[in-house]
C-alpha atoms as a PDB file:
ATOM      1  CA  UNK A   1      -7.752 -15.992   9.008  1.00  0.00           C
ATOM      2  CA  UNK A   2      -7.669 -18.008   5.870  1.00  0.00           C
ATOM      3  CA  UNK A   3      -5.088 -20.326   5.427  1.00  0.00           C
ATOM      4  CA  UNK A   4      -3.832 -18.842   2.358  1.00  0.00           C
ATOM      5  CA  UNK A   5      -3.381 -15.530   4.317  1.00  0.00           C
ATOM      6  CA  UNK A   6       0.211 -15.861   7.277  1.00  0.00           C
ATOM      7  CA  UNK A   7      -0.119 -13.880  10.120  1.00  0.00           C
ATOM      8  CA  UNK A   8       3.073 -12.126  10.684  1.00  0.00           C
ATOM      9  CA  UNK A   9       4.074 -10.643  14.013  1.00  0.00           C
ATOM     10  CA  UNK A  10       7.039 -10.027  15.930  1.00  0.00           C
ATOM     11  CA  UNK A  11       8.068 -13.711  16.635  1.00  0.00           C
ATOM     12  CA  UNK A  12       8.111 -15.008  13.129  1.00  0.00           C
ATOM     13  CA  UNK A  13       9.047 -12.024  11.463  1.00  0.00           C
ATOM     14  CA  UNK A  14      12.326 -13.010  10.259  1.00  0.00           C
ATOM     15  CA  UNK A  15      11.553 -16.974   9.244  1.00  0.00           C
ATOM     16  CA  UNK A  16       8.682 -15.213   6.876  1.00  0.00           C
ATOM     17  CA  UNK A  17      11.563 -12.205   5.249  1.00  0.00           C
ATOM     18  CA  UNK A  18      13.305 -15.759   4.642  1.00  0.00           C
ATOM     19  CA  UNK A  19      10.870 -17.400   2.889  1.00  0.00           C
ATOM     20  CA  UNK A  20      10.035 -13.934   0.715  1.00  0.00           C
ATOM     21  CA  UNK A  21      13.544 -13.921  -0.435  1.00  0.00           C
ATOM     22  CA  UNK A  22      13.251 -17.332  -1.859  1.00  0.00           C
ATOM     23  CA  UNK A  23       9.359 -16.489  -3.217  1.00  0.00           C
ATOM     24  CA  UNK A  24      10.186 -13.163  -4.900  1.00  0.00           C
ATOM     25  CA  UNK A  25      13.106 -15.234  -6.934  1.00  0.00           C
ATOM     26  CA  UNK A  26       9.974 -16.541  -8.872  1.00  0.00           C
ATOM     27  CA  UNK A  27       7.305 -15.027  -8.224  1.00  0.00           C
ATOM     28  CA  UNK A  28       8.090 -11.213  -8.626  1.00  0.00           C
ATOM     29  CA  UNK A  29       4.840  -9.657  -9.219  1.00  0.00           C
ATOM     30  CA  UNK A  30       4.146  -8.423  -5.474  1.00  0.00           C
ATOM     31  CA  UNK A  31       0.249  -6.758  -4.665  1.00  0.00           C
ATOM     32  CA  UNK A  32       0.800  -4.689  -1.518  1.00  0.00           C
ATOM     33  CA  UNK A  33      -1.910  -2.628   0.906  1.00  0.00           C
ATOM     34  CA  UNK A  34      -1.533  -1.079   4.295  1.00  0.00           C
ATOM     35  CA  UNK A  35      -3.661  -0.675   7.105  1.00  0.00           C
ATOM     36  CA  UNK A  36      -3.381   3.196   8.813  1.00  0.00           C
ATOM     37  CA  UNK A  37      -5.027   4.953  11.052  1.00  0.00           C
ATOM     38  CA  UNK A  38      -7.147   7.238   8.624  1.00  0.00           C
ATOM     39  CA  UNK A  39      -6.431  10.593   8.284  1.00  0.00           C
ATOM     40  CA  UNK A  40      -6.187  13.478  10.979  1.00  0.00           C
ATOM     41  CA  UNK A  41      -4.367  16.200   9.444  1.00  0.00           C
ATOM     42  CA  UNK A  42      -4.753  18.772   6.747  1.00  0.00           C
ATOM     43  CA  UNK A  43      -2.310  21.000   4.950  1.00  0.00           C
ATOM     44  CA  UNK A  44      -2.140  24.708   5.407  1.00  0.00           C
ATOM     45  CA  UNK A  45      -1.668  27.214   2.293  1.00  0.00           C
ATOM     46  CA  UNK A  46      -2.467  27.894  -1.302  1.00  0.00           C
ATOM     47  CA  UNK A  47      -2.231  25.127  -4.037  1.00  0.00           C
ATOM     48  CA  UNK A  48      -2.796  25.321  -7.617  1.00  0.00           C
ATOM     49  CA  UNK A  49      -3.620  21.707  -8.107  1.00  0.00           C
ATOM     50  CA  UNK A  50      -5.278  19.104  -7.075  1.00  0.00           C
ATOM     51  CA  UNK A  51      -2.131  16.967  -7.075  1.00  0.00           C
ATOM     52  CA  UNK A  52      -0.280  19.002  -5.086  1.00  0.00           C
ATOM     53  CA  UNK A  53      -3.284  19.178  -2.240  1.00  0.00           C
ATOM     54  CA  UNK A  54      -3.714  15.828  -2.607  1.00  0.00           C
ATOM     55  CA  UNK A  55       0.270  15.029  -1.802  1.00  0.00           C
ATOM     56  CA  UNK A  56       0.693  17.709   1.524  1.00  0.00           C
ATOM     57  CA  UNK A  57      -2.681  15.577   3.036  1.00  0.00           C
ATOM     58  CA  UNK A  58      -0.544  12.830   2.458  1.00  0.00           C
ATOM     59  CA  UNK A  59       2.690  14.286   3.423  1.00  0.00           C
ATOM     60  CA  UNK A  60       0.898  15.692   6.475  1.00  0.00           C
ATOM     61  CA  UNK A  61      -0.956  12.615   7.951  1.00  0.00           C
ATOM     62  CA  UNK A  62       1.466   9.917   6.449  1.00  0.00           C
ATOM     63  CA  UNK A  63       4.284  11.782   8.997  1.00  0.00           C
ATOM     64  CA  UNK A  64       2.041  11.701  11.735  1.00  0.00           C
ATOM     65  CA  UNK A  65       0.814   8.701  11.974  1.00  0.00           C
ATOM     66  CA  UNK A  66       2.279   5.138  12.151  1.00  0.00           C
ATOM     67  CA  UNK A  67       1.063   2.083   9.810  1.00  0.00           C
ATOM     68  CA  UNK A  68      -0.919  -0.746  11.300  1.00  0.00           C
ATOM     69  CA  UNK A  69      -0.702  -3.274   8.573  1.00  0.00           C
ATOM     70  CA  UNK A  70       0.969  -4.321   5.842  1.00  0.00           C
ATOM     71  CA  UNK A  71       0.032  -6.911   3.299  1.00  0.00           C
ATOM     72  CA  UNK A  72       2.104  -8.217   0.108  1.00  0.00           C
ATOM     73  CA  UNK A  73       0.849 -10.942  -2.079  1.00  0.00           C
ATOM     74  CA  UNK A  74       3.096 -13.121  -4.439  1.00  0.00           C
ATOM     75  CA  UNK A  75       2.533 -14.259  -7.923  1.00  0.00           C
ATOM     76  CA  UNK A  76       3.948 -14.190 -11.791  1.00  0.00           C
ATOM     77  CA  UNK A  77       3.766 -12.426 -15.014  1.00  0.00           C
ATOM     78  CA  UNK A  78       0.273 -14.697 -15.299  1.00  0.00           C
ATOM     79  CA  UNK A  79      -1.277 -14.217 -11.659  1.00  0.00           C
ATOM     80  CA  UNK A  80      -0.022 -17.397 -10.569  1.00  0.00           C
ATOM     81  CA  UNK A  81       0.610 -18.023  -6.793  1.00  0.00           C
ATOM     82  CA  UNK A  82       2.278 -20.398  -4.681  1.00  0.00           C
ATOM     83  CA  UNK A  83       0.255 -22.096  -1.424  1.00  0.00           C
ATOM     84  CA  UNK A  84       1.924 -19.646   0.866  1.00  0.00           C
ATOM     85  CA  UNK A  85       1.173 -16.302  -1.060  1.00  0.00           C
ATOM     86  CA  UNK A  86      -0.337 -13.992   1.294  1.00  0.00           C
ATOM     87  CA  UNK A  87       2.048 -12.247   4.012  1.00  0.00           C
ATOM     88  CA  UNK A  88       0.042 -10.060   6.536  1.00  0.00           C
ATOM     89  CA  UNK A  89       2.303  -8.010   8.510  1.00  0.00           C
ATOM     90  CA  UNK A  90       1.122  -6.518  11.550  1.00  0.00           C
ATOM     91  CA  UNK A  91       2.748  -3.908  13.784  1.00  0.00           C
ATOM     92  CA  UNK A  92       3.131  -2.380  16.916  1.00  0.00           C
ATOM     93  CA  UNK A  93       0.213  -0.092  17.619  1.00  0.00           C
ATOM     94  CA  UNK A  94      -1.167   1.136  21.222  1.00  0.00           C
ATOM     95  CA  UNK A  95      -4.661   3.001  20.933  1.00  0.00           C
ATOM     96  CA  UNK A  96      -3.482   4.423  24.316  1.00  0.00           C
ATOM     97  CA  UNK A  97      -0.565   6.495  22.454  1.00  0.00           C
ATOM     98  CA  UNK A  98      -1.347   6.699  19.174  1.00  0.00           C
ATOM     99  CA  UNK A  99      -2.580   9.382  16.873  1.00  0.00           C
ATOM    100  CA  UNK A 100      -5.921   8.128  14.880  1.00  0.00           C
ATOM    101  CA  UNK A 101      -8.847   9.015  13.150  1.00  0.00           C
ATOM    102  CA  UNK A 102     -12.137   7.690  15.464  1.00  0.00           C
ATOM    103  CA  UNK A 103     -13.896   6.101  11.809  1.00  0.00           C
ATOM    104  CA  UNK A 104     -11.193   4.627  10.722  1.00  0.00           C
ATOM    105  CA  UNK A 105     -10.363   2.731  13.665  1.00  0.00           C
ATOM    106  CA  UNK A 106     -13.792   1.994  14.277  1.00  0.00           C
ATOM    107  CA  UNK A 107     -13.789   0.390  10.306  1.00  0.00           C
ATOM    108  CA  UNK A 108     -10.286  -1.963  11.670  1.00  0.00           C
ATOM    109  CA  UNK A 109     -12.127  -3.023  14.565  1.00  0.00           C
ATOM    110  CA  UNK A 110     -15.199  -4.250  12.953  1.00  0.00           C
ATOM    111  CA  UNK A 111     -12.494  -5.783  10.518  1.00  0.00           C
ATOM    112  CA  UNK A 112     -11.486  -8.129  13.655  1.00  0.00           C
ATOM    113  CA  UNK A 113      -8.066  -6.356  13.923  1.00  0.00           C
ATOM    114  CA  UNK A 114      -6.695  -7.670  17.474  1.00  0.00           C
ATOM    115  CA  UNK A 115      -4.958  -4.456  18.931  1.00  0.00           C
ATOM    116  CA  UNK A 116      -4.302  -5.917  22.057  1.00  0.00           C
ATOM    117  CA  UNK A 117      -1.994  -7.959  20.151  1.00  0.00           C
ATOM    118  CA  UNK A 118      -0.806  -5.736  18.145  1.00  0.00           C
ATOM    119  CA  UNK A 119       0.287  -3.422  21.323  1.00  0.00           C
ATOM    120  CA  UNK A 120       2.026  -6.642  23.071  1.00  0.00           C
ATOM    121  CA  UNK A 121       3.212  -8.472  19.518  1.00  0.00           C
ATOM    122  CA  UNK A 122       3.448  -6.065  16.996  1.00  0.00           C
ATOM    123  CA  UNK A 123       6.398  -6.104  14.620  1.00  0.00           C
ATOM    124  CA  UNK A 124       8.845  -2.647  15.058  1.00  0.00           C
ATOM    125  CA  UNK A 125       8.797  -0.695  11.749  1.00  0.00           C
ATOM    126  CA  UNK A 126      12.315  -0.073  11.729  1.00  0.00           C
ATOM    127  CA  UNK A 127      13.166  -4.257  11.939  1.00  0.00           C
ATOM    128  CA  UNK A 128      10.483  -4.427   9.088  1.00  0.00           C
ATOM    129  CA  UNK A 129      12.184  -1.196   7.543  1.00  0.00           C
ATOM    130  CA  UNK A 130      15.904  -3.081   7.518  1.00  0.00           C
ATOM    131  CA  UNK A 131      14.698  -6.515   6.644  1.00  0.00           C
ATOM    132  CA  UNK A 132      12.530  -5.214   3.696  1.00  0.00           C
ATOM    133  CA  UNK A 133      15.660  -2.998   2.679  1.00  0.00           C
ATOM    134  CA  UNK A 134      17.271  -6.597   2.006  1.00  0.00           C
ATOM    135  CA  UNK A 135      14.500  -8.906   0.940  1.00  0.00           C
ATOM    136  CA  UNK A 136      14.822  -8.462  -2.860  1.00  0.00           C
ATOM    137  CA  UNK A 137      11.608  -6.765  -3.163  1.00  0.00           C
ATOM    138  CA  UNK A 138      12.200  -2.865  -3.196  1.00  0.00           C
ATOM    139  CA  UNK A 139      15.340  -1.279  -4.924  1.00  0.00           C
ATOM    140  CA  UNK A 140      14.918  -4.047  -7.943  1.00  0.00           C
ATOM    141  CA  UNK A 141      13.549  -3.720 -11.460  1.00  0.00           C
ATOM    142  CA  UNK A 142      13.226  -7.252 -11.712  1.00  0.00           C
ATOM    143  CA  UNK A 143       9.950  -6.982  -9.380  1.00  0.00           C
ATOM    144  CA  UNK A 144       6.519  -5.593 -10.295  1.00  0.00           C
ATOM    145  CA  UNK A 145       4.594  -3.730  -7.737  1.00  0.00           C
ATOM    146  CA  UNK A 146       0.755  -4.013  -7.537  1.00  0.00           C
ATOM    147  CA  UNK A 147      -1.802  -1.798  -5.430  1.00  0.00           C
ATOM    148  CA  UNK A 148      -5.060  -0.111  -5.587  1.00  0.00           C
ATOM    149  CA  UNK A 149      -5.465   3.797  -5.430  1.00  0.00           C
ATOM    150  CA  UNK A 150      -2.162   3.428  -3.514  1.00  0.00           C
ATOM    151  CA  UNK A 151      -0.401   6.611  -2.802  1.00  0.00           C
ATOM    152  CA  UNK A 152      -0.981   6.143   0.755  1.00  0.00           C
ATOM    153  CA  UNK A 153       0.478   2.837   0.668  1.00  0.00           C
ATOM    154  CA  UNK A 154       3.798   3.511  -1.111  1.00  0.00           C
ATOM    155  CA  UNK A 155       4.105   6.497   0.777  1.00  0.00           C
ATOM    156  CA  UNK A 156       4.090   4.549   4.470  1.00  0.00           C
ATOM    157  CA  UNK A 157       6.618   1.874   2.777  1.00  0.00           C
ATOM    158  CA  UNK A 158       8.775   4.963   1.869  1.00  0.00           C
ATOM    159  CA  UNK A 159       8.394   6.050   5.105  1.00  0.00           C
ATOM    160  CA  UNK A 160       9.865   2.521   6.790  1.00  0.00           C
ATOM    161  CA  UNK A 161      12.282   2.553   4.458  1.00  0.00           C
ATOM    162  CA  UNK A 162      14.286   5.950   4.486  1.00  0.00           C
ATOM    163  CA  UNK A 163      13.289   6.478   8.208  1.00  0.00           C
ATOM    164  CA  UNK A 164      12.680  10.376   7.548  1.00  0.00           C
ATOM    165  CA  UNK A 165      10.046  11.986   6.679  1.00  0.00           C
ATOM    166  CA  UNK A 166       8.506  12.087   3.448  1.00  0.00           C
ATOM    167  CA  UNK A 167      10.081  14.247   0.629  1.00  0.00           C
ATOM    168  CA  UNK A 168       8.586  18.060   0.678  1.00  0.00           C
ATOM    169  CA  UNK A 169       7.334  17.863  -2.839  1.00  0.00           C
ATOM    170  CA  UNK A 170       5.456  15.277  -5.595  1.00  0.00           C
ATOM    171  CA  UNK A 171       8.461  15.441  -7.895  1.00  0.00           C
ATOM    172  CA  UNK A 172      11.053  14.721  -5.209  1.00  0.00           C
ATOM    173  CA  UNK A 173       7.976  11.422  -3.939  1.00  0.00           C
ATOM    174  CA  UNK A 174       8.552  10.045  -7.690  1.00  0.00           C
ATOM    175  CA  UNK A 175      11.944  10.412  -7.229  1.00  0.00           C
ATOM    176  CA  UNK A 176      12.085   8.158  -4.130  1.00  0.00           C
ATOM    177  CA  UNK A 177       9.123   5.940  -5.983  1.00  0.00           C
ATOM    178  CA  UNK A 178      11.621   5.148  -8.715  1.00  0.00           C
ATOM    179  CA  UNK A 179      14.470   4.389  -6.637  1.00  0.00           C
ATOM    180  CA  UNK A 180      12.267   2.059  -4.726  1.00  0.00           C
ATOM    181  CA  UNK A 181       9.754   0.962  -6.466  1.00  0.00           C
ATOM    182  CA  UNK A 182      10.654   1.294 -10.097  1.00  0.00           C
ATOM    183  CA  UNK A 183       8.152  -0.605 -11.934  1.00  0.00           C
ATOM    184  CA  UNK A 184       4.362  -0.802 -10.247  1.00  0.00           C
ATOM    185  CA  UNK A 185       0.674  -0.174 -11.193  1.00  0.00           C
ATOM    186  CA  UNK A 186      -1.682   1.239 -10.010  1.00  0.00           C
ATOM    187  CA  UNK A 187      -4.882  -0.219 -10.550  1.00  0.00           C
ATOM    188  CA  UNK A 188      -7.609   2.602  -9.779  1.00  0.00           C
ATOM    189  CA  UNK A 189      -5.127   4.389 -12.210  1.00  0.00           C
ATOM    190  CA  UNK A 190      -5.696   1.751 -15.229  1.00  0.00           C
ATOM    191  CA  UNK A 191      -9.459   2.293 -14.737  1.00  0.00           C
ATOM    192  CA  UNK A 192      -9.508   6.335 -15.812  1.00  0.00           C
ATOM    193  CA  UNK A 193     -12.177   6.504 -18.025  1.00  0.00           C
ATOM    194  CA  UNK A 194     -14.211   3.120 -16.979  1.00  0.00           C
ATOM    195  CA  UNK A 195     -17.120   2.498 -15.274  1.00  0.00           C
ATOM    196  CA  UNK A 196     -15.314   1.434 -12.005  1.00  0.00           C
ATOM    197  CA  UNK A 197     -13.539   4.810 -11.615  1.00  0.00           C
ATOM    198  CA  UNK A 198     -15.314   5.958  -8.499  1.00  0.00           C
ATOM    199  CA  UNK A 199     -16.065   2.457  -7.455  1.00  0.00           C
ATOM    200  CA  UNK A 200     -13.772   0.932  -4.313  1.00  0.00           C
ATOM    201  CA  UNK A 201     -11.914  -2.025  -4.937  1.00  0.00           C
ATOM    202  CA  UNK A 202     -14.743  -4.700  -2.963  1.00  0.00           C
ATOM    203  CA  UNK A 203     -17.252  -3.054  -5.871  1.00  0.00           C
ATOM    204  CA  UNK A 204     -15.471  -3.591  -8.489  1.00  0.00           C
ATOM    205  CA  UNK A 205     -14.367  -7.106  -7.533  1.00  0.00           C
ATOM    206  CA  UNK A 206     -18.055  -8.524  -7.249  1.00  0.00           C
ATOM    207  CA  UNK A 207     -19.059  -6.870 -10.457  1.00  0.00           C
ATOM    208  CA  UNK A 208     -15.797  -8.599 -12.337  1.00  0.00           C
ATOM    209  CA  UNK A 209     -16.633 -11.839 -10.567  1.00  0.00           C
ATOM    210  CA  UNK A 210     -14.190 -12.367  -8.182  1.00  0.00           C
ATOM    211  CA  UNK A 211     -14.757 -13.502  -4.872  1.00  0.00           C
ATOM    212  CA  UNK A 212     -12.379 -12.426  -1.013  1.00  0.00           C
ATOM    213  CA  UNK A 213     -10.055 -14.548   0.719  1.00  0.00           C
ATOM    214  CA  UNK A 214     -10.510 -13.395   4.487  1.00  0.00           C
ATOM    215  CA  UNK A 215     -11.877 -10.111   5.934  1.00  0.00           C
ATOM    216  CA  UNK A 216     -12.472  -6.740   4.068  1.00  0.00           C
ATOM    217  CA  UNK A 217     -10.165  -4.004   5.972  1.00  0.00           C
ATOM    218  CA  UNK A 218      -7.404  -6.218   6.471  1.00  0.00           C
ATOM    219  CA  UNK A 219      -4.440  -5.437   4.775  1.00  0.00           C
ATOM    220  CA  UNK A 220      -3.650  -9.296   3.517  1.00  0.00           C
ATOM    221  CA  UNK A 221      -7.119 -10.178   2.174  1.00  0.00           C
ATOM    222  CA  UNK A 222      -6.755  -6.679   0.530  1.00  0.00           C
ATOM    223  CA  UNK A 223      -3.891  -7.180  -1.259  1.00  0.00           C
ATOM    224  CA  UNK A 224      -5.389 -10.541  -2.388  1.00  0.00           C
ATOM    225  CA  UNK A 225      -8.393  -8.960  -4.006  1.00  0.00           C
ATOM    226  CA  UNK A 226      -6.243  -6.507  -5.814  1.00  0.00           C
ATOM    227  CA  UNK A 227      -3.755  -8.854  -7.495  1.00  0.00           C
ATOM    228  CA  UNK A 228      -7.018 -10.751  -8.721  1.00  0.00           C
ATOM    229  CA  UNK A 229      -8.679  -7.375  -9.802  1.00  0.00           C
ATOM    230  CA  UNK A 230      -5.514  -6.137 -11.429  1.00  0.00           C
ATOM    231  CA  UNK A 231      -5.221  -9.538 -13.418  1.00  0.00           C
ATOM    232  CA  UNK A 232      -8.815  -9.748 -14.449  1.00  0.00           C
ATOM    233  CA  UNK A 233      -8.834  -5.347 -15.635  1.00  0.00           C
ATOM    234  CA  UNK A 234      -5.600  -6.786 -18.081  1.00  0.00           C
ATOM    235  CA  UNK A 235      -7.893  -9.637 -19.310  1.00  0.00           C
ATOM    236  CA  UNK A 236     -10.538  -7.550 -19.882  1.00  0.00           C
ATOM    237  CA  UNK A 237      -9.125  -3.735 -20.664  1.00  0.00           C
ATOM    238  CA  UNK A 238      -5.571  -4.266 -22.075  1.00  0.00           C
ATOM    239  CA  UNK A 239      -5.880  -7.113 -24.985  1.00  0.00           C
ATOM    240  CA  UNK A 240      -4.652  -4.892 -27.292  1.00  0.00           C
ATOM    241  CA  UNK A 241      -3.189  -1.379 -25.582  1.00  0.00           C
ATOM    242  CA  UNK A 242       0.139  -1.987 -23.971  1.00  0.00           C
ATOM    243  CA  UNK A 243      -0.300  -2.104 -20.287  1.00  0.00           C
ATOM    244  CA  UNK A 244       3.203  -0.827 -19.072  1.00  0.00           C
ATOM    245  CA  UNK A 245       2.572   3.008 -21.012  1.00  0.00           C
ATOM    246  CA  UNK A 246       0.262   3.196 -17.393  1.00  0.00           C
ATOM    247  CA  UNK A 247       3.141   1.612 -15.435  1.00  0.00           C
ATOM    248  CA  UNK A 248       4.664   4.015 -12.395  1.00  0.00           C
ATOM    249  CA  UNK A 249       2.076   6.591 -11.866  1.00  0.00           C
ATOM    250  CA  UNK A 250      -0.190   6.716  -9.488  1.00  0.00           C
ATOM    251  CA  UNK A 251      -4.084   8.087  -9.218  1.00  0.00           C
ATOM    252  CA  UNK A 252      -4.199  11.557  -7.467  1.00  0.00           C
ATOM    253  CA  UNK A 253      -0.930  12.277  -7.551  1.00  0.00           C
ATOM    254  CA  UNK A 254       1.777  13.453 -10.524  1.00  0.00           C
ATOM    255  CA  UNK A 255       5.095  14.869 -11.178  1.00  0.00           C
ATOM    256  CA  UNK A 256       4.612  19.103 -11.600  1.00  0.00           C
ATOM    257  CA  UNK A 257       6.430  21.933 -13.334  1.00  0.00           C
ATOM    258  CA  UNK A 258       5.403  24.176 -10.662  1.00  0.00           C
ATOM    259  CA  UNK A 259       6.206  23.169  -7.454  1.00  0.00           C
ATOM    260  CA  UNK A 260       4.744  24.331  -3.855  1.00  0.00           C
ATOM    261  CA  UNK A 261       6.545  23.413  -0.460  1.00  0.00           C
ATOM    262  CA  UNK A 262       4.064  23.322   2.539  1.00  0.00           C
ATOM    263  CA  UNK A 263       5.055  22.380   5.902  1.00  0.00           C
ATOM    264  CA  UNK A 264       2.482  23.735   7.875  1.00  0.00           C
ATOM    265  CA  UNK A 265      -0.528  20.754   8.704  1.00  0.00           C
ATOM    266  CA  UNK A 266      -3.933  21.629  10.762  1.00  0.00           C
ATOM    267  CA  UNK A 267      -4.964  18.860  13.113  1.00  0.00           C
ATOM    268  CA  UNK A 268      -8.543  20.321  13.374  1.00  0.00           C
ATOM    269  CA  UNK A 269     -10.182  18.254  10.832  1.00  0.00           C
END
C-alpha cells in the first residue's frame, strides 16, 4: 500500500478517529468510497421512474449486505492535502457467512483485498458507526463531502450511522443525506452532459491526466483518484458556472412528488 494511503483495522482504529478530528479542523473537504460486496438483490413491483428503481436496488442490496471498505481522503477548499491524507478503513468480513455477489468479489480479490484479515482484524461497523458519529465529519456544514456516482456509498455510511435500515423512500434518503451529509458533490453528477458521462472514474482520470496512488478497487486509492478528478472537472468545467447550484444531489437518484414504497426484494438475480 502506498505510503500516502493508512491501513486502518481494528487495532488502530481509534488513534486514526483521533488524528481525523484534528485533520478535518483544516482540512474539511473529505472524498469518500466504499468497498461492498456487489449487488444480489432486486426490487419487486411497479415503478414509474427510473429514480425510484434505481433507489429500492439500493434499498434492497444496501440492507442486505455489509460494507467491506471504506476510504475518506482529506484536503481544502484548493485540493490541498496533508502527508497523512488517505484513511482506508477496512472491516470485518467472513466469505464463509456473508452474502456477496461472485464478480464482485472476484474484482476485490484481484484488487489484493486480504480477507483473511479482514475476517480475523476487521473493524466492527457499529465502533466505526459511534466513532464517526463524533469525529466532526458527518452532522456538520462546515465539511464538504466528495464521491463519485456515490449513492451506494452514502447510503452504506447512512446505514453505520442510524443502525436501521435505510429509509423506505428517495425523499425520506435526502432527508437523512441532509442531516448527515449536508453539503457534498457528486462528481459523475457534475459531468451530465460531458464526454465522461458514461465513462468510470479510472477513464476519466487518464484522459484528464491524472495518475493512481495504490490499487484500483480499493476503497483508499479510490477516494484518492476522485478528490483529484473532482478538483481537475472544477478547473476545467466550472471557471465561470457556480459549482455549488450541483451541490447535494446525487446521479441516479432524486427527490419525487410521487412516491412508491417497496419492501419486497428478489434474490434471484
Amino acid at each position: 500500500m502506498d505510503n500516502n494511503i493508512i491501513e486502518v483495522w481494528s487495532d488502530n482504529l481509534e488513534s486514526s478517529f483521533s488524528e481525523i478530528r484534528k485533520l478535518v479542523q483544516t482540512y474539511n473537504y473529505v472524498t469518500m468510497d466504499t468497498e461492498f460486496p456487489g449487488v444480489v438483490a432486486k426490487p419487486l413491483g411497479n415503478f414509474t421512474s427510473h429514480s425510484t428503481y434505481a433507489y429500492q436496488q439500493l434499498r434492497c442490496n444496501v440492507d442486505l449486505l455489509k460494507v467491506i471498505q471504506v476510504g475518506i481522503t482529506f484536503s481544502d477548499c484548493y485540493g490541498n492535502c496533508p502527508a497523512r491524507n488517505t484513511y482506508q478503513f477496512n472491516f470485518h468480513f467472513d466469505i464463509d457467512k456473508e452474502m456477496y455477489a461472485k464478480d464482485s468479489l472476484k474484482l476485490l480479490v484481484e484488487a489484493q483485498l486480504n480477507f483473511d484479515k479482514h475476517r480475523l482484524q476487521g473493524i466492527e461497523v457499529e465502533e466505526f458507526g459511534n466513532l464517526l458519529i463524533t469525529s466532526g465529519l458527518i452532522l456538520s456544514k462546515n465539511v464538504t463531502w466528495l464521491s463519485f456516482h456515490s449513492s451506494y456509498d452514502f447510503a452504506y455510511l447512512m446505514k453505520i450511522v442510524t443502525c436501521n435500515p435505510l429509509p423506505a423512500t428517495e425523499n425520506e434518503f435526502f432527508m437523512f443525506m441532509n442531516i448527515l451529509f449536508p453539503n457534498f458533490y457528486d462528481v459523475k453528477y457534475l459531468l451530465r452532459g460531458s464526454k465522461y458521462l458514461k465513462r468510470g472514474l479510472q477513464e476519466i482520470a487518464e484522459d484528464l491526466g491524472l495518475k493512481r496512488v495504490g490499487v484500483q478497487h480499493q476503497a483508499g486509492s479510490d477516494a484518492l483518484l476522485t478528490r483529484d478528478v473532482f478538483f481537475k472537472v472544477k478547473e476545467i468545467f466550472y471557471t465561470k458556472e457556480d459549482i455549488t447550484r450541483h451541490a447535494v444531489k446525487l446521479y441516479g437518484i432524486e427527490c419525487r412528488a410521487d412516491e412508491e414504497k417497496v419492501m419486497v426484494c428478489d434474490l434471484s438475480l
